[in-house]
Protein backbone atom coordinates (compact mmCIF):
# COMPACT_ATOMS: atom_id res chain seq x y z
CA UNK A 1 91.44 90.95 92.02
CA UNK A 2 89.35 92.25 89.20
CA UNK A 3 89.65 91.97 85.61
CA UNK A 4 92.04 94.19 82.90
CA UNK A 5 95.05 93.71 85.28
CA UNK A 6 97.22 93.45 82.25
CA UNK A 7 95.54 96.02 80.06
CA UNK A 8 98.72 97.89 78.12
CA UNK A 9 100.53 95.24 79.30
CA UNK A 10 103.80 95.78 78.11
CA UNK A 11 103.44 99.33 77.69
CA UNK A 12 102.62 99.37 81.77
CA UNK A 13 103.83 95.96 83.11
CA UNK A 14 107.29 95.37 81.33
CA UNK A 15 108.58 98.74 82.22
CA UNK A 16 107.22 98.09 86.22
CA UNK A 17 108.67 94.33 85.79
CA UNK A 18 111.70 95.34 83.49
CA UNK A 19 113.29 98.05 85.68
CA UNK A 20 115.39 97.56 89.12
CA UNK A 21 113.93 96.15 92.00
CA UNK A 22 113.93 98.46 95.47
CA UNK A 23 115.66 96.62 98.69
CA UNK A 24 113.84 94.03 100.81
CA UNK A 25 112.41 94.98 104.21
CA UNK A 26 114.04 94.04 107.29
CA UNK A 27 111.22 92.23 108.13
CA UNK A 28 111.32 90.11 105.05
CA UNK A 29 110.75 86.56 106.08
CA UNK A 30 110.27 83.01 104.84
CA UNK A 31 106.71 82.06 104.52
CA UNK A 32 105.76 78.21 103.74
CA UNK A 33 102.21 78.56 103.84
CA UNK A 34 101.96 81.07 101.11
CA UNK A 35 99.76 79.08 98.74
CA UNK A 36 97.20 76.87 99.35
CA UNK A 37 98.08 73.37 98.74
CA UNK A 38 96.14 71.66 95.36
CA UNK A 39 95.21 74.73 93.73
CA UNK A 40 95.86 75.65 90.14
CA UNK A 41 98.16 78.82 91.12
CA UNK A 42 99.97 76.61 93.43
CA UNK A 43 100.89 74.22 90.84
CA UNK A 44 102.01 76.76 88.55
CA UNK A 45 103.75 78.07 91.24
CA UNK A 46 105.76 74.71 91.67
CA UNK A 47 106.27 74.13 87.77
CA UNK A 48 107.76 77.67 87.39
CA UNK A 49 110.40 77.12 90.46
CA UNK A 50 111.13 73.46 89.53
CA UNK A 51 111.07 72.51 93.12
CA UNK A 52 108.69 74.12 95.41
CA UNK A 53 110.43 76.25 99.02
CA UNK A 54 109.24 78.94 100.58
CA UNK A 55 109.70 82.14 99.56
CA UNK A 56 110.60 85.48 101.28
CA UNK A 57 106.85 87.57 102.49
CA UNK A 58 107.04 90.91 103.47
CA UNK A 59 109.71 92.36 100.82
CA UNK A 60 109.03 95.21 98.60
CA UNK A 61 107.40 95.19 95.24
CA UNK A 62 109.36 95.69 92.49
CA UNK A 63 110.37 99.37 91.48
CA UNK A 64 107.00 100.90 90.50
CA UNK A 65 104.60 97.93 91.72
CA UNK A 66 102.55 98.22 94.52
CA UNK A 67 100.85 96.42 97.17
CA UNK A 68 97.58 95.40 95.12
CA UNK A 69 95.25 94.62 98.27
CA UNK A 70 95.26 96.41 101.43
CA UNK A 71 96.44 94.51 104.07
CA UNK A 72 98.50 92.42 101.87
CA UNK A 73 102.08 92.06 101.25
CA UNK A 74 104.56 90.95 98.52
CA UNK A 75 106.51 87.32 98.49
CA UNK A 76 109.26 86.87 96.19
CA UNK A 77 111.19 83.76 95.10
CA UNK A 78 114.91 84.39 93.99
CA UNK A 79 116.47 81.59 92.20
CA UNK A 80 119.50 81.63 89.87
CA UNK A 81 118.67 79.55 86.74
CA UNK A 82 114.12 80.31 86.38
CA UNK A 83 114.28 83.89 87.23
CA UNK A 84 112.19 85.54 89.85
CA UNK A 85 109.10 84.95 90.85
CA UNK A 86 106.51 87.03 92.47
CA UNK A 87 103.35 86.51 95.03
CA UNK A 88 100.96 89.00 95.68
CA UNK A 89 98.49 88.03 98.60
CA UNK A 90 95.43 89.72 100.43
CA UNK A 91 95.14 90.50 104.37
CA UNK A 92 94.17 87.09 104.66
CA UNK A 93 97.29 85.75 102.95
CA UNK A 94 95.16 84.13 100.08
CA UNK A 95 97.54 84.64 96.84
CA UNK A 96 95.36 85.50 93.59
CA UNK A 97 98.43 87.12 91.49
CA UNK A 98 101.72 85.43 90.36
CA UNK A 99 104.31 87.24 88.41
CA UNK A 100 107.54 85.79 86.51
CA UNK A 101 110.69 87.65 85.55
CA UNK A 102 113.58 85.41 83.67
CA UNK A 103 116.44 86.24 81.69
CA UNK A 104 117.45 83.64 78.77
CA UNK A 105 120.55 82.93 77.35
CA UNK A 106 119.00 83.28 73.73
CA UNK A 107 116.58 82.72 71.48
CA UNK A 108 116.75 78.92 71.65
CA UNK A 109 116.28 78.73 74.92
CA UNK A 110 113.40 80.71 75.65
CA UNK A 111 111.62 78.63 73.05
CA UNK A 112 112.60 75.66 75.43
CA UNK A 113 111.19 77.08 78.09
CA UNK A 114 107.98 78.19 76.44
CA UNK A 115 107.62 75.00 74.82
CA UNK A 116 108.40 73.08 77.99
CA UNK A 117 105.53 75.61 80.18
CA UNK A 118 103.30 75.09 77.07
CA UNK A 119 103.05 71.11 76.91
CA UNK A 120 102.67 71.07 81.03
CA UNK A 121 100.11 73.39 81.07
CA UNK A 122 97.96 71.84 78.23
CA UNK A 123 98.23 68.78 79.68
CA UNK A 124 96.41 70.62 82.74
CA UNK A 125 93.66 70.82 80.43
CA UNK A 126 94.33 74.92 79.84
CA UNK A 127 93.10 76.26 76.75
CA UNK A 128 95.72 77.81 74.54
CA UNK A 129 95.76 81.17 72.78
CA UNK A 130 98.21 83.14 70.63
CA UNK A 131 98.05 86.93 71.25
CA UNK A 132 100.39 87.70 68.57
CA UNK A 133 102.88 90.29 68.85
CA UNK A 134 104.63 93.65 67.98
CA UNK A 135 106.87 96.55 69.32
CA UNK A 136 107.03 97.93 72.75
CA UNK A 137 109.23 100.45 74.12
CA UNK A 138 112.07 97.74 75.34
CA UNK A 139 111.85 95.64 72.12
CA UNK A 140 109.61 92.95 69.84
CA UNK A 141 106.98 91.01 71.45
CA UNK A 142 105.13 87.66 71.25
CA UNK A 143 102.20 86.80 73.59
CA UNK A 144 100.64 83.95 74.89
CA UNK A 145 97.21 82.97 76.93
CA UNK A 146 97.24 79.83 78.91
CA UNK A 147 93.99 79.54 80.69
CA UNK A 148 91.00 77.34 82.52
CA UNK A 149 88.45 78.64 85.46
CA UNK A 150 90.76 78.59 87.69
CA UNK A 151 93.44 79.74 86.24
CA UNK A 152 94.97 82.10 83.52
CA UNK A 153 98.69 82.36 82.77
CA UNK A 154 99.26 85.21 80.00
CA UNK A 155 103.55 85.59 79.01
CA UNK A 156 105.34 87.32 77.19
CA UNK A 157 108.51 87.13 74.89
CA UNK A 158 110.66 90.36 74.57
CA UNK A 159 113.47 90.50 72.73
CA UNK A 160 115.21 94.05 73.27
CA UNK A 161 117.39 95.58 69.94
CA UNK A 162 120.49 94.24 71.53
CA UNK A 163 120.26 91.17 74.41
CA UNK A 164 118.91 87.62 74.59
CA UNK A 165 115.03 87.54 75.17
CA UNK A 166 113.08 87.98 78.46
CA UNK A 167 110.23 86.38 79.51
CA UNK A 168 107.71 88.30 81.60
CA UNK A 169 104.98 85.91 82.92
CA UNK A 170 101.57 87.01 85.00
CA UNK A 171 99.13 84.61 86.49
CA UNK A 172 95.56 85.07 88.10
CA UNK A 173 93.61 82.78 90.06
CA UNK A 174 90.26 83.18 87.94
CA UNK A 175 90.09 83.14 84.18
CA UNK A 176 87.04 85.72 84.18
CA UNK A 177 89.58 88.39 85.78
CA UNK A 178 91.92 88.32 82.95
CA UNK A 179 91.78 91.43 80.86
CA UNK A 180 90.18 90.29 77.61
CA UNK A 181 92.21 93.27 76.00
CA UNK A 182 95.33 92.15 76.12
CA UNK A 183 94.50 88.82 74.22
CA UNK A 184 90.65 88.83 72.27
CA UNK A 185 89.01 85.48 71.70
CA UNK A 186 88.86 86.75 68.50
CA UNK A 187 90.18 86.11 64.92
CA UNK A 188 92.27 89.08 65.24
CA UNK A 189 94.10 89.46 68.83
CA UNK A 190 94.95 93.08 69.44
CA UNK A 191 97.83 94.18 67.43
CA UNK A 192 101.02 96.04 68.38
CA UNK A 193 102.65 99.31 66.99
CA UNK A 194 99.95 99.58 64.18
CA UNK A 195 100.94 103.05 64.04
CA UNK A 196 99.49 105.35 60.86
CA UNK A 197 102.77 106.49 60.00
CA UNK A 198 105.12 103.16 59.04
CA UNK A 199 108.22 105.17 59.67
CA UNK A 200 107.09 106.12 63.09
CA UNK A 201 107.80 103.05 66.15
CA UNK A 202 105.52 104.62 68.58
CA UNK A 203 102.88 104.21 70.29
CA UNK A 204 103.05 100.64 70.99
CA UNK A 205 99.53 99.71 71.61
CA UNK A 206 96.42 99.31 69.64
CA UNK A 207 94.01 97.89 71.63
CA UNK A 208 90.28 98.05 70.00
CA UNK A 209 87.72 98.59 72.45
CA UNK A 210 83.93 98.53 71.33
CA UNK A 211 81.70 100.70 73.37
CA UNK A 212 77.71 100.01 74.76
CA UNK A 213 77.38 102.65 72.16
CA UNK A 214 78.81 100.79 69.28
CA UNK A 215 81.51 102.82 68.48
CA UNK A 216 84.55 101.28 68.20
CA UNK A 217 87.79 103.04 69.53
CA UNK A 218 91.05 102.41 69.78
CA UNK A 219 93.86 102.67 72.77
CA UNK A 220 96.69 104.07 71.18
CA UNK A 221 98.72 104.80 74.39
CA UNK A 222 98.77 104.59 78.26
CA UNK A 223 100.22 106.77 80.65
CA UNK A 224 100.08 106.69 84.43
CA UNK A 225 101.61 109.18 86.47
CA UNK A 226 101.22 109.20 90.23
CA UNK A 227 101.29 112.90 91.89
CA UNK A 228 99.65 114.83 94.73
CA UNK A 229 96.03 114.43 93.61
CA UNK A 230 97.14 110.59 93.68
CA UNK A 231 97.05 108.23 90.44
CA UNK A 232 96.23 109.36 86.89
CA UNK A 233 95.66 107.62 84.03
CA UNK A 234 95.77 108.99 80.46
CA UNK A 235 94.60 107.02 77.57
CA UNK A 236 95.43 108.41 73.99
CA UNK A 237 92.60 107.12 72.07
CA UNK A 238 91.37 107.48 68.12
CA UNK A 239 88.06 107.66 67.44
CA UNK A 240 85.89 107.72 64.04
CA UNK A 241 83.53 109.98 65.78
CA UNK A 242 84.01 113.98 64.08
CA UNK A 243 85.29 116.69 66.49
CA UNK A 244 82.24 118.44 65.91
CA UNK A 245 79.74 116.01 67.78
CA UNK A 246 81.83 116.94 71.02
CA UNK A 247 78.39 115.35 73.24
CA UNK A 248 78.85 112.12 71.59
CA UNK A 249 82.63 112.11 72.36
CA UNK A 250 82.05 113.26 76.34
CA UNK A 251 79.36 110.07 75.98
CA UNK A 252 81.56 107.91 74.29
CA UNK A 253 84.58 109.02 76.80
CA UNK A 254 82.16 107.75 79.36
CA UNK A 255 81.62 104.97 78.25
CA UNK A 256 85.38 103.83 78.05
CA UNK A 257 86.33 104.58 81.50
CA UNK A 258 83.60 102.66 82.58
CA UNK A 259 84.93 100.04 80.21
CA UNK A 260 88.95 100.45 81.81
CA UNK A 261 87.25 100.73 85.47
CA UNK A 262 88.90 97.17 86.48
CA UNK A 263 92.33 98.49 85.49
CA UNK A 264 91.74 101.57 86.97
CA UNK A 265 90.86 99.93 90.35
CA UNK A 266 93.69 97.00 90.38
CA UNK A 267 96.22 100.35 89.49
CA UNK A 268 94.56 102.79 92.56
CA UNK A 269 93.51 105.37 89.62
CA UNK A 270 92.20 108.64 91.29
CA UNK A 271 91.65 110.14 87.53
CA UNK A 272 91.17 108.92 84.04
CA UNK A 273 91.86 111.30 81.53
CA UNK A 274 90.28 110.55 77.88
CA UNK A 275 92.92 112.33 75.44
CA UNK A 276 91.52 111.60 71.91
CA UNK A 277 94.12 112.32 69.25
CA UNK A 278 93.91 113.36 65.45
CA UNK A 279 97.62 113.42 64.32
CA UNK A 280 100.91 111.05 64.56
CA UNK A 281 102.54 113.52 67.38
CA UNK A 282 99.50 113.39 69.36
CA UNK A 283 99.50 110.02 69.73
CA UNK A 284 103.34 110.18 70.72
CA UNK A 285 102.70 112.25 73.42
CA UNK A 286 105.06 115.42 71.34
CA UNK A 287 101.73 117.30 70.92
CA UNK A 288 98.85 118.01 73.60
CA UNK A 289 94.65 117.25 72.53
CA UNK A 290 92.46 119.65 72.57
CA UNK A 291 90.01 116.81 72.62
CA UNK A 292 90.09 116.00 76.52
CA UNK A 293 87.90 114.66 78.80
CA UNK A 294 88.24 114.05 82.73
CA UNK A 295 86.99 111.49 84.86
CA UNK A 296 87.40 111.81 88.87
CA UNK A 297 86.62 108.68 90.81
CA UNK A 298 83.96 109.18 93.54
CA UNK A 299 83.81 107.95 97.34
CA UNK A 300 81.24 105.32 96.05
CA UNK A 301 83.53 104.31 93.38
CA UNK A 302 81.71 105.62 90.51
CA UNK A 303 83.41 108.21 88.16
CA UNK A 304 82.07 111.47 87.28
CA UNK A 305 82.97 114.04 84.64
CA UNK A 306 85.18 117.33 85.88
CA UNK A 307 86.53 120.02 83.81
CA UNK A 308 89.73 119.94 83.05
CA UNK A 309 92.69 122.36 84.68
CA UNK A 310 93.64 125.01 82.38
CA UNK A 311 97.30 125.11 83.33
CA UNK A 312 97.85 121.60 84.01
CA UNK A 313 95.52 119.92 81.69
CA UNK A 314 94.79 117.37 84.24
């Protein structure tokens, strides 16, 4: 497990978490051992279910989730009043990853229930953040960061334009594996939907990124699309840096893959393509860059520039 798991979070995460889950394998099968007594993710494991059983191991993912380690497989608690919860563990059946998924009945209660996880997980001694919020493609947004050395819970609040709030919960068993994008240690926590053009809802990210350079860019929107050269990621980016100094931009694009390479790895990324936009509908995906750069990953797991396709842009 490796850090920027959560990076375009909601953009990425909620629509994998949000949308319908595939059938369960046949051999699907309860699992008590699944996490090691005493630990921090254990606990939290217990506090989300209420009471601790064992779950299912060996079901599938979630439509558009994946097995994260090889080897590994997928556990899954179903319960009918805290939502579902999620396990993903290693070959050797250590779990590092915990995901949530529960519906409220309204605004009141989810505050309950974030008030209630809050005051436990203080008392744990986790240090607490607010990541602020904004718009994503299902609806408004608040954030959270719960987190100690051993532990880092990060949820979300999303309230769609019409329904009661979900909350959408994601927990790793070592705070330095968190991606620090998603909620800065900073004054100012990344900010959604800060769009140039108020009228205009899209994209929903804006995640500042400062390069080894010094340069400091801005994630404006992530795509992944998986096809037959395998996974590709596309990050819409603006930049201060003028389309004339195109070296500094191929440098600079450089630099941010290298900077996304956790993501990239926890997501199976093949290729990262840099698209750096100047106008609203670029940044909306209507209109294609001519400011593009492509990265292929190499068998030592480096990444190397390529030229780009000329039909497929890719």
């Amino acid at each position: 497990m490796r850090r920027f798991l959560l990076a375009a979070a909601i953009a990425v995460s909620a629509a994998i978490i949000c949308s319908q889950r595939g059938a369960s394998q046949s051999t699907a099968k309860p699992d008590s051992t699944v996490i090691a007594a005493g630990s921090g993710i254990a606990r939290l494991t217990s506090l989300l279910l209420g009471q601790w059983r064992a779950p299912l191991c060996g079901v599938t993912p979630p439509a558009g989730d994946f097995l994260w380690y090889p080897g590994g497989d997928y556990c899954e608690w179903r319960t009918s009043d805290r939502g579902t919860v999620g396990a993903q563990r290693d070959a050797r059946h250590t779990v590092h990853v915990i995901r949530l998924d529960r519906q409220t009945t309204g605004e009141a209660n989810a505050r309950a229930i974030l008030d209630s996880l809050g005051t436990s997980l203080r008392s744990w001694g986790l240090n607490y953040r607010d990541c602020g919020g904004g718009i994503v493609p299902v609806g408004e947004t608040r954030a959270w960061l719960y987190a100690r050395e051993d532990l880092a819970f990060y949820i979300s609040e999303i309230t769609p334009p019409s329904g009661q709030p979900r909350l959408l919960a994601l927990a790793v068993d070592n705070q330095k594996e968190f991606p620090e994008a998603m909620c800065r240690p900073s004054a100012s926590p990344p900010v959604m939907n800060q769009a140039p053009d108020p009228n205009s809802p899209n994209p929903s990210n804006d995640i500042p990124v400062t390069l080894p350079s010094g340069t400091v860019v801005h994630v404006r929107n992530v795509v992944i699309v998986s096809g037959k050269i395998g996974r590709s990621l596309t990050l819409y980016i603006e930049t201060p840096t003028p389309q004339a100094k195109s070296k500094q931009l191929a440098s600079e694009s450089s630099e941010l893959v290298d900077k996304w390479n956790d993501f990239s790895k926890q997501h199976g990324i093949d290729r990262v393509i840099i698209a750096i936009c100047r106008t609203q509908a670029c940044l909306e995906t209507r209109e294609i860059t001519t400011e593009m750069f492509r990265f292929d990953r190499q068998a030592d797991g480096s990444w190397k520039a390529s030229p780009l396709d000329a039909e497929t842009n890719q």
